[in-house]
Protein backbone atom coordinates (compact mmCIF):
# COMPACT_ATOMS: atom_id res chain seq x y z
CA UNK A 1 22.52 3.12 -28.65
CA UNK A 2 20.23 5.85 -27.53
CA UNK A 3 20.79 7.58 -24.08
CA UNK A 4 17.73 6.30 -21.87
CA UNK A 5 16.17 8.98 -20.18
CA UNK A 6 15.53 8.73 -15.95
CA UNK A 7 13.02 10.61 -14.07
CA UNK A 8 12.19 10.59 -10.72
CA UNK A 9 9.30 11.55 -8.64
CA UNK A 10 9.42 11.70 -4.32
CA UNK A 11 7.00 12.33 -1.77
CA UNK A 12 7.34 12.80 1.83
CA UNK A 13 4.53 10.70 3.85
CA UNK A 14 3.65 11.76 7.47
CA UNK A 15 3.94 7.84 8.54
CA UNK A 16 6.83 5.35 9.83
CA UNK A 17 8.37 3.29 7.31
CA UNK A 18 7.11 -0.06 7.96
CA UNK A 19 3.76 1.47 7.34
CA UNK A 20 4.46 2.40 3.80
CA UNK A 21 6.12 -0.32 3.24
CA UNK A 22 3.03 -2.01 4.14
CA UNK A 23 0.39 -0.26 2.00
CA UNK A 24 3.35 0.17 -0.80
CA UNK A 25 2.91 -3.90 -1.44
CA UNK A 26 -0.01 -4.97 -0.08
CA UNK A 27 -2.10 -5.29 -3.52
CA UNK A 28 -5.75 -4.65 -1.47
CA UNK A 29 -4.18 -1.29 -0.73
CA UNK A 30 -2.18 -1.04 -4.22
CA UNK A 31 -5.95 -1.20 -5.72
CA UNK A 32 -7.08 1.43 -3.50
CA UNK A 33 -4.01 4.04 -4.48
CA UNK A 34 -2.51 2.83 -7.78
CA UNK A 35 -4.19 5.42 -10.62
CA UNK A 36 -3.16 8.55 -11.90
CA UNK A 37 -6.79 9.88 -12.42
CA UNK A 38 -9.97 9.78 -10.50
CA UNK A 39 -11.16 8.17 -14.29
CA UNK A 40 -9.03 5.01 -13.54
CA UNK A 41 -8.70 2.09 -11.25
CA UNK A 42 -6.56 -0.95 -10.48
CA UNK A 43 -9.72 -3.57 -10.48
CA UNK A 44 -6.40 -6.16 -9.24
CA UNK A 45 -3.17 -6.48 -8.52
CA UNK A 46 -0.36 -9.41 -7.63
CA UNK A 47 3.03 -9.02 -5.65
CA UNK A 48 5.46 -11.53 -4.87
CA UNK A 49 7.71 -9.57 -3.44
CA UNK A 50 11.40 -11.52 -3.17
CA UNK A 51 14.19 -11.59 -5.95
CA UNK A 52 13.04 -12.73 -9.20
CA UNK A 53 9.30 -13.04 -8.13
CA UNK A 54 6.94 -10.29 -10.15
CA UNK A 55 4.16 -8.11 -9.81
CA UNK A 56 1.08 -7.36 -11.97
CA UNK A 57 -1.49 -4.40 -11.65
CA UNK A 58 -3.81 -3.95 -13.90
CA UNK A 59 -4.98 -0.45 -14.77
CA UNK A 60 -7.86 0.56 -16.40
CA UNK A 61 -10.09 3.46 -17.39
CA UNK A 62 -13.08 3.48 -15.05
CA UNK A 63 -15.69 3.32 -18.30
CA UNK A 64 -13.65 0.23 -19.82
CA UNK A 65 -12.63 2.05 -22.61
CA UNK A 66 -8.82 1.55 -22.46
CA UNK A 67 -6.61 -0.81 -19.89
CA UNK A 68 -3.40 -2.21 -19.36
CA UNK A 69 -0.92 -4.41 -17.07
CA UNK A 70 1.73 -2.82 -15.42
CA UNK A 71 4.02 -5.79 -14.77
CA UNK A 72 7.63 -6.52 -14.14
CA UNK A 73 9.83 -8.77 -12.15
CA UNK A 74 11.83 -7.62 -8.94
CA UNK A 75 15.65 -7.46 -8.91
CA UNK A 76 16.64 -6.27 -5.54
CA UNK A 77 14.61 -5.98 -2.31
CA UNK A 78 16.54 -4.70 0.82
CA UNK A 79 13.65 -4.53 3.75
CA UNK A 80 12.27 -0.78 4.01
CA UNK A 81 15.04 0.49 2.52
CA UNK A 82 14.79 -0.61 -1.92
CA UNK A 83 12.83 -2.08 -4.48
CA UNK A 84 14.59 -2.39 -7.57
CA UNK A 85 12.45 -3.93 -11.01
CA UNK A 86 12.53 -4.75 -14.61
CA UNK A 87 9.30 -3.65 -16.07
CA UNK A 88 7.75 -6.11 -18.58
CA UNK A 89 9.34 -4.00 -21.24
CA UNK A 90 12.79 -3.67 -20.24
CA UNK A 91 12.81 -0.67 -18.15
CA UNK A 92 14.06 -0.60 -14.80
CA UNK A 93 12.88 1.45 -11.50
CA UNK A 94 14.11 2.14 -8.11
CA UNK A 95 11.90 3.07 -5.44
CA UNK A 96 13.95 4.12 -2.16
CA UNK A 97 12.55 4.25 1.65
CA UNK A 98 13.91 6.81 4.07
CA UNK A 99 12.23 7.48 7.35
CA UNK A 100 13.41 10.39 9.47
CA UNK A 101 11.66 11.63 12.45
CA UNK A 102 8.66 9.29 12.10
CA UNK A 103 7.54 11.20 8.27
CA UNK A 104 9.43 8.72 5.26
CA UNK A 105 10.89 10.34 1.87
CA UNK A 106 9.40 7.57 -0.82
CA UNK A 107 11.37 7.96 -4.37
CA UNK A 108 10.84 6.55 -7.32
CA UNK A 109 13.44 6.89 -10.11
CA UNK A 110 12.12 5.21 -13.79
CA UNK A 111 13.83 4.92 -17.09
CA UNK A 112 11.08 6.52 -19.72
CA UNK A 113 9.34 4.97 -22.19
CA UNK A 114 9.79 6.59 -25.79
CA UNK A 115 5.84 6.91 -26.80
CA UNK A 116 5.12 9.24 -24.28
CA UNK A 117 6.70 12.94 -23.53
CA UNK A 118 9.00 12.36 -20.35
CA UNK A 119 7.42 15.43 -18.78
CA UNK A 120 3.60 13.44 -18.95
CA UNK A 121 5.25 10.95 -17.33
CA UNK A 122 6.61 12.28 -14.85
CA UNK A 123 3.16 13.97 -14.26
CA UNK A 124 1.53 10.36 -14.08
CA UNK A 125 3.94 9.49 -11.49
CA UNK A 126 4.03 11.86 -9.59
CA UNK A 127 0.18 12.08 -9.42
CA UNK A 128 0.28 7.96 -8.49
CA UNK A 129 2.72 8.65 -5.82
CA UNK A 130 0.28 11.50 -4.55
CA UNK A 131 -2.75 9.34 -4.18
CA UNK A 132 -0.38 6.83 -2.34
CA UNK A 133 0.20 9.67 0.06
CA UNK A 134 -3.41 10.61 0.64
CA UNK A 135 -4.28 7.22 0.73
CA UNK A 136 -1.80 6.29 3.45
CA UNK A 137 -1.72 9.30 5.55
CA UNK A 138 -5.58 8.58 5.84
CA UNK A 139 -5.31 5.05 7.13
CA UNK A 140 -4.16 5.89 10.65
């Protein structure tokens, strides 16, 4: 069996929890923040967030040249604290919630996929989770 590879990406966002918690699931603000590029988009996005109820965003390149769903269903959910998925192909992800002094540390840990180099990944990621930041931070 071949050893599955985890990455994880973190950002710290100057908000309280139950704000990102908020904007995290809320798929009119997932559309806003959920892209990698400034060339992409999430034109929709569906979250039923509760054990064993799933999520879809679909991603696509802004020209309609390539798209795809991101999908999965939800394992664990502990209230601004941990989401826990399976991702439509197997994979599983943890993101965790931890708000000190009013700012809240959001990680994301992933198993990689094999087509892509883990580093590129991580890259996408990360750049997702920055947009979330930006995006949030400037919804006051």
């Amino acid at each position: 069996m071949t050893q599955v590879t985890r990455i994880s990406v973190e950002a710290i966002i100057d908000a309280p929890v139950e704000k990102i918690w908020k904007v995290w699931n809320t798929p009119s603000d997932i559309m806003q923040w959920n892209s990698a590029d400034p060339s992409w988009h999430t034109p929709s996005s569906e979250n039923d967030l509760k054990v064993g109820g799933k999520f879809k965003n679909r991603m696509e390149a802004k020209d309609g040249s390539f798209g795809f769903d991101f999908e999965g269903t939800y394992d664990k959910i502990e209230l601004h604290r941990e989401i826990t998925y399976t991702m439509g192909d197997g994979r599983k992800a943890t993101t965790l919630f931890v708000e000190h002094d009013g700012k809240t540390k959001v990680e994301t840990t992933f198993d990689a996929e094999t087509e892509n180099d883990p580093e590129m990944q991580k890259q996408g990621w990360q750049a997702i989770l920055n947009n979330f930041v930006k995006y949030t931070e400037s919804t006051n």
